[in-house]
Protein backbone atom coordinates (compact mmCIF):
# COMPACT_ATOMS: atom_id res chain seq x y z
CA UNK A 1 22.91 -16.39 0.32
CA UNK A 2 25.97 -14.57 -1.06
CA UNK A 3 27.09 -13.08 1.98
CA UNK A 4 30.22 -11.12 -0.36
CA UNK A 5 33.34 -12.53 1.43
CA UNK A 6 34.92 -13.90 -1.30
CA UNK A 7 38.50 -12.65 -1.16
CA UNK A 8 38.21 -9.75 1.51
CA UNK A 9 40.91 -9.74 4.06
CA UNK A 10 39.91 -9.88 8.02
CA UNK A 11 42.43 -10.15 11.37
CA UNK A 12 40.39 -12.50 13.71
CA UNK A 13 42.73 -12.41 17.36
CA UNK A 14 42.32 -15.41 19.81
CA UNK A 15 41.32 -17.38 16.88
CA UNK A 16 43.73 -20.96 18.01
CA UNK A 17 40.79 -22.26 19.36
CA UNK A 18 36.69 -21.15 20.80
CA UNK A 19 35.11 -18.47 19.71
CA UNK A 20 37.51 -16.75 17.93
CA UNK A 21 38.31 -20.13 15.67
CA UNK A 22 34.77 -20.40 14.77
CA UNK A 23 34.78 -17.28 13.22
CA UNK A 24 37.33 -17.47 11.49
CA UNK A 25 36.69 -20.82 10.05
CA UNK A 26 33.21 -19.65 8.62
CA UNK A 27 35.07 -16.48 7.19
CA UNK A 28 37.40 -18.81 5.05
CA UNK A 29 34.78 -21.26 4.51
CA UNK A 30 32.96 -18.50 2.77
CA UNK A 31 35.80 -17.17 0.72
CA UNK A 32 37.37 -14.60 2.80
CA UNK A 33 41.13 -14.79 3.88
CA UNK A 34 42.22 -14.50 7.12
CA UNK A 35 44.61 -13.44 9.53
CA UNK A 36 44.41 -15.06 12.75
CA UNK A 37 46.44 -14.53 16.22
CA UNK A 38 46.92 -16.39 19.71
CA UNK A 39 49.74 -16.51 22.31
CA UNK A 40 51.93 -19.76 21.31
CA UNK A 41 53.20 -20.44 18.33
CA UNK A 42 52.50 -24.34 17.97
CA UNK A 43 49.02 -23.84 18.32
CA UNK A 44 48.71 -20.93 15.67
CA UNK A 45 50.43 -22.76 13.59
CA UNK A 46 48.56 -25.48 13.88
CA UNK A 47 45.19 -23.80 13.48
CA UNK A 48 45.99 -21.55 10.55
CA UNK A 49 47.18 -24.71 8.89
CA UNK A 50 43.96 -26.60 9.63
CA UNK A 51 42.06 -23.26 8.25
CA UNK A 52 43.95 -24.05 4.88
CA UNK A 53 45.87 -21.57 1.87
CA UNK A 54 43.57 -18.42 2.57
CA UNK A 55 44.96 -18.17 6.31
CA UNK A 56 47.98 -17.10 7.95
CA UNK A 57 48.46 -17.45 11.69
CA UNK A 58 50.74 -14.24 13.49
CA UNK A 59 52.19 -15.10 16.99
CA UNK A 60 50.33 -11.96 19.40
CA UNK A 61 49.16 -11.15 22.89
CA UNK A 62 46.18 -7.95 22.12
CA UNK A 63 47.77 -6.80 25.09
CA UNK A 64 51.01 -5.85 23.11
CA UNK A 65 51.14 -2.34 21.76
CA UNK A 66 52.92 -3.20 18.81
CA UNK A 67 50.30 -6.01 17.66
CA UNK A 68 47.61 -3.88 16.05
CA UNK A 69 50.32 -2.11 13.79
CA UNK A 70 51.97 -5.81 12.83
CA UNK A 71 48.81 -7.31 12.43
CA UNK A 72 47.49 -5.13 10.01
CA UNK A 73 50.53 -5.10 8.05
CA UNK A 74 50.61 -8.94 7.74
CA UNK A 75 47.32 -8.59 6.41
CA UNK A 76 48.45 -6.34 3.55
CA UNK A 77 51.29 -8.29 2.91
CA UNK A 78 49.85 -12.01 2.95
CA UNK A 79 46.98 -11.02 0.84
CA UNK A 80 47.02 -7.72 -0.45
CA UNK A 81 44.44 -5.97 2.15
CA UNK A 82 42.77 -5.51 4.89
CA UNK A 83 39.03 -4.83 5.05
CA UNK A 84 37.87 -5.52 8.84
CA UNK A 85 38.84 -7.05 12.61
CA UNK A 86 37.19 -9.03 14.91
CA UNK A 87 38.59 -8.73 18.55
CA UNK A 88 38.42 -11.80 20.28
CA UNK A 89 40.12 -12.67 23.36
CA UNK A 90 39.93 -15.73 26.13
CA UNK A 91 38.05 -14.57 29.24
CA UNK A 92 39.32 -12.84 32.09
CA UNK A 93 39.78 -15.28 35.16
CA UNK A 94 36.81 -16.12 37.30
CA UNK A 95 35.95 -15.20 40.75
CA UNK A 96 33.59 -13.63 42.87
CA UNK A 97 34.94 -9.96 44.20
CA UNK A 98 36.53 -11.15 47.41
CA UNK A 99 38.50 -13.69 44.88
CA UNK A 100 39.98 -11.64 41.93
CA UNK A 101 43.86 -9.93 42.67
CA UNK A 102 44.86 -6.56 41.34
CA UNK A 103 47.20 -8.33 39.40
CA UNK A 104 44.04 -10.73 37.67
CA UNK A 105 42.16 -6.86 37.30
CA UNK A 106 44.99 -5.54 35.62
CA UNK A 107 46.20 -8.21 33.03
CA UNK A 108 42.41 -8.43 32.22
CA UNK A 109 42.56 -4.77 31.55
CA UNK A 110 45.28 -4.85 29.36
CA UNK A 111 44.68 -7.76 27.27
CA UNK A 112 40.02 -7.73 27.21
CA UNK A 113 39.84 -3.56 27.67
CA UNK A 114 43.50 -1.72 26.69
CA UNK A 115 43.92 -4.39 24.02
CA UNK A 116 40.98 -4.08 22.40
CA UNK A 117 40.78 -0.18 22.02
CA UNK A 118 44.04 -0.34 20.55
CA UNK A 119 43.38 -2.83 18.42
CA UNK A 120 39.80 -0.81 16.85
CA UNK A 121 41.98 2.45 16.95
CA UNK A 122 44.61 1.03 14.84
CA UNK A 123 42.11 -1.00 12.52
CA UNK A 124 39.81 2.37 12.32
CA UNK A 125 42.93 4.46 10.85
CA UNK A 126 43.35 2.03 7.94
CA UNK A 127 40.00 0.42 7.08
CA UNK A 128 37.91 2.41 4.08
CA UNK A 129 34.57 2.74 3.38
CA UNK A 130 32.91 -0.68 3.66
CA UNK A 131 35.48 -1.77 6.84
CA UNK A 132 33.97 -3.07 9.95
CA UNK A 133 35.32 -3.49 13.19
CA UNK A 134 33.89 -6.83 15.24
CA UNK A 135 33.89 -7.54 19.13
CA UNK A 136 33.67 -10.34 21.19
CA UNK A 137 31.84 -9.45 24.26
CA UNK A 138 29.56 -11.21 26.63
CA UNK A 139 26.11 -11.84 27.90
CA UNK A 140 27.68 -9.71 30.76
CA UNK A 141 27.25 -6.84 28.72
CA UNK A 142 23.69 -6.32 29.49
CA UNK A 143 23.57 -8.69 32.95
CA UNK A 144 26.15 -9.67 35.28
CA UNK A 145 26.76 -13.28 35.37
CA UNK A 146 27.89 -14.62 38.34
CA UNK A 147 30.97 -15.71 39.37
CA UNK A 148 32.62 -13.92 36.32
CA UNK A 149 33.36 -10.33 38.39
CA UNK A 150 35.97 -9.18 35.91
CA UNK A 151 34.06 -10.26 32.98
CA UNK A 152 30.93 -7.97 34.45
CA UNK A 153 33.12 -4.94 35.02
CA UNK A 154 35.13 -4.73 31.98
CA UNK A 155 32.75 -5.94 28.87
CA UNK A 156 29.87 -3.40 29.49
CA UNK A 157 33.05 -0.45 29.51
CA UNK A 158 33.94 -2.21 25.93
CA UNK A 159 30.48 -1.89 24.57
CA UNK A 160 30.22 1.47 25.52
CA UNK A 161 33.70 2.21 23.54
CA UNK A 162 32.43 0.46 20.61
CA UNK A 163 28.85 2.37 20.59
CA UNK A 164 30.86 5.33 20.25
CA UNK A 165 33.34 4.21 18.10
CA UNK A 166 30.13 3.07 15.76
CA UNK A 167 29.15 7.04 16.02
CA UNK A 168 32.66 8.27 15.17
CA UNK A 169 33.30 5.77 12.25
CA UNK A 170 29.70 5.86 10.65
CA UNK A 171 30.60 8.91 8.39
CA UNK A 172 33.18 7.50 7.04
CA UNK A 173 31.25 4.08 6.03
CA UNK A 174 33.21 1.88 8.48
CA UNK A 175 30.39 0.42 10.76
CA UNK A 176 31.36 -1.47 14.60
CA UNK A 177 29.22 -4.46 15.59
CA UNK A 178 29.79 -6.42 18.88
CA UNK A 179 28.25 -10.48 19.55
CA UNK A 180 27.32 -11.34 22.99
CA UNK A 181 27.35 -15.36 23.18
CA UNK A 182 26.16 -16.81 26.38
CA UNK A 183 26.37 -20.36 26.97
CA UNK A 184 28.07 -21.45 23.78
CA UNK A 185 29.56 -25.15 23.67
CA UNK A 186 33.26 -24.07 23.59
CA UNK A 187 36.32 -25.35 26.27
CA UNK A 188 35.79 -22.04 28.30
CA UNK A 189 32.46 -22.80 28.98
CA UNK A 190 33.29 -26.14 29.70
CA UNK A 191 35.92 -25.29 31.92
CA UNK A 192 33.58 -22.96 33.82
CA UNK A 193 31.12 -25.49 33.58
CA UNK A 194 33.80 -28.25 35.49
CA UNK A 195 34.32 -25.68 38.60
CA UNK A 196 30.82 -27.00 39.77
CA UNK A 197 30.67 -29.31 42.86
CA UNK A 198 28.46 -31.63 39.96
CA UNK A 199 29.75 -30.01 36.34
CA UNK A 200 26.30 -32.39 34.48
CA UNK A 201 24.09 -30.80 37.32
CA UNK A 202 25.23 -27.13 36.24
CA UNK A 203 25.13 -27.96 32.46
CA UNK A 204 21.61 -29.35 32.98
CA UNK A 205 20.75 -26.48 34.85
CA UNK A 206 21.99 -23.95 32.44
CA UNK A 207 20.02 -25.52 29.64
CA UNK A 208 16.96 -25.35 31.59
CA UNK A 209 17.66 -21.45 31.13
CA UNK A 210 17.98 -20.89 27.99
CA UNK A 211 14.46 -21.19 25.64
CA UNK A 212 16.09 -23.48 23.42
CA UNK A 213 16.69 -25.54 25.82
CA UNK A 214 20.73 -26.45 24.72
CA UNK A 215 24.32 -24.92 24.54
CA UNK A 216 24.94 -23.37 21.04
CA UNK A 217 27.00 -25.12 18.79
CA UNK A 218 30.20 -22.88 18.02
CA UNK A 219 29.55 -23.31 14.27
CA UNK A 220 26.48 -21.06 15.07
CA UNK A 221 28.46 -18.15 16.64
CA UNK A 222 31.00 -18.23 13.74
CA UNK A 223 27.88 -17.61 10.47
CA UNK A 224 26.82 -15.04 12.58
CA UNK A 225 30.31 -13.38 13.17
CA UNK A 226 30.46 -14.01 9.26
CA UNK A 227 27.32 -12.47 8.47
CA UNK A 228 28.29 -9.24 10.92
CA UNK A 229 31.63 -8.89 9.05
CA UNK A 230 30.26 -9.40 5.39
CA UNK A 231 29.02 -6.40 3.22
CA UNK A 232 25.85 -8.52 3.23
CA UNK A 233 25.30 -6.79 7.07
CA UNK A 234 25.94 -3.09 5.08
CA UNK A 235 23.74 -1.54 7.29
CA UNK A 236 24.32 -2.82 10.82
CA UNK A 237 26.38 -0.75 12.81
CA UNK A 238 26.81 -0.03 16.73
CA UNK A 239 24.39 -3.24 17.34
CA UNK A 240 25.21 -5.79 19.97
CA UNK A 241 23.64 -9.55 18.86
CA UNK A 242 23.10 -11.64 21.71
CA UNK A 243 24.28 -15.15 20.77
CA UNK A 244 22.11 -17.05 23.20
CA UNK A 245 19.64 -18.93 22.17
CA UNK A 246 17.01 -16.73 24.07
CA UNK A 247 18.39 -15.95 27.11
CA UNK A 248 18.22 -12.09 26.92
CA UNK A 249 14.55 -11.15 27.78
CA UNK A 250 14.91 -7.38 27.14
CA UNK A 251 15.00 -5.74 24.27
């Protein structure tokens, strides 16, 4: 399937390594080019170089005012345009709610919330009909997951913004999608994984959650970011996908 990729331009944040990576690696691999952010520049540069010619790697925090406004212009001037975003960013830090700081609450806030609206506000200015603005959200948009209290409080408020955003933008033929992975095989998740007393006990029992019975592969996340972002998804808009591999058992 022709998903139509083939030389539009997309800024994919977070995208050194996870979530955001596999994104943007199936956007290039089907013929988009790519902008593509994280926090240090060794490891940008390194992954924009492994993503090949049609990517360019910008050194940005999404909690930095001034990134949505550079970002998009590196886009037009790299390759000539910009036709979407996806908004990816690592997680907040775990903890239960006697655990988190104010400080942990607030640099959350600016970089998985604050960041984020900016981000969609600046992309929604400059993106014509046929522009689409992506989020990376969470299973914890629908139910909390434990241990992950930040997480729970701030990605349902971000869904919420991009529902309406998806009403706002609609008219103009710029649509807002949002995934919702769950237990996808990335470092996070192994890293969550590892704060277990017995890390193969709480992989094991994870699994046994999920209907498919196994950790998606983060390949999987990244054709369905593609498909999302492509003008093959023309008519999705304001829909959050759980990535999950069954776990969500409502509709």
């Amino acid at each position: 399937m022709d998903l139509g990729l083939k030389d539009r331009v997309y800024v994919v944040t977070g995208a050194t390594r996870g979530l955001g990576n596999a994104a943007a690696r199936e956007l290039v691999a089907d013929g988009a080019k790519v902008v593509i952010t994280g926090r240090e520049e060794k490891s940008v540069a390194e992954a924009a170089a492994a993503l090949g010619a049609n990517a360019v790697g910008v050194v940005a925090d999404n909690a930095d005012p001034s990134a949505p406004a550079r970002l998009i212009a590196a886009a037009r001037e790299h390759f000539g345009g910009f036709d979407g975003i996806l908004v990816s960013v690592g997680g907040p830090a775990p903890g239960f709610v006697a655990d988190n700081t104010d400080e942990q609450w607030q640099a959350a806030f600016e970089s998985v919330f604050l960041g984020a609206v900016r981000l969609a506000r600046a992309s929604a200015a400059e993106l014509e009909a046929g522009g689409v603005v992506g989020f990376v959200l969470s299973g914890s948009v629908h139910e909390p997951i434990p241990g992950l209290t930040i997480s729970n409080g701030l990605r349902p408020g971000l869904a919420g913004f991009a529902k309406s955003l998806a009403d706002e933008l609609g008219p103009r033929g710029i649509r807002v999608v949002g995934l919702l992975p769950a237990r996808i095989d990335t470092d996070r998740v192994r890293e969550l994984d590892g704060m277990s007393a017995d890390p193969e006990a709480a992989r094991a029992a994870n699994e046994a959650r999920i209907p498919l019975r196994r950790y998606g592969l983060p390949e999987e996340f990244g054709r369905t970011a593609a498909f999302l972002l492509s003008p093959a998804a023309s008519y999705l808009t304001g829909v959050m996908l759980p990535v999950d591999g069954g776990m969500r058992h409502g509709f």
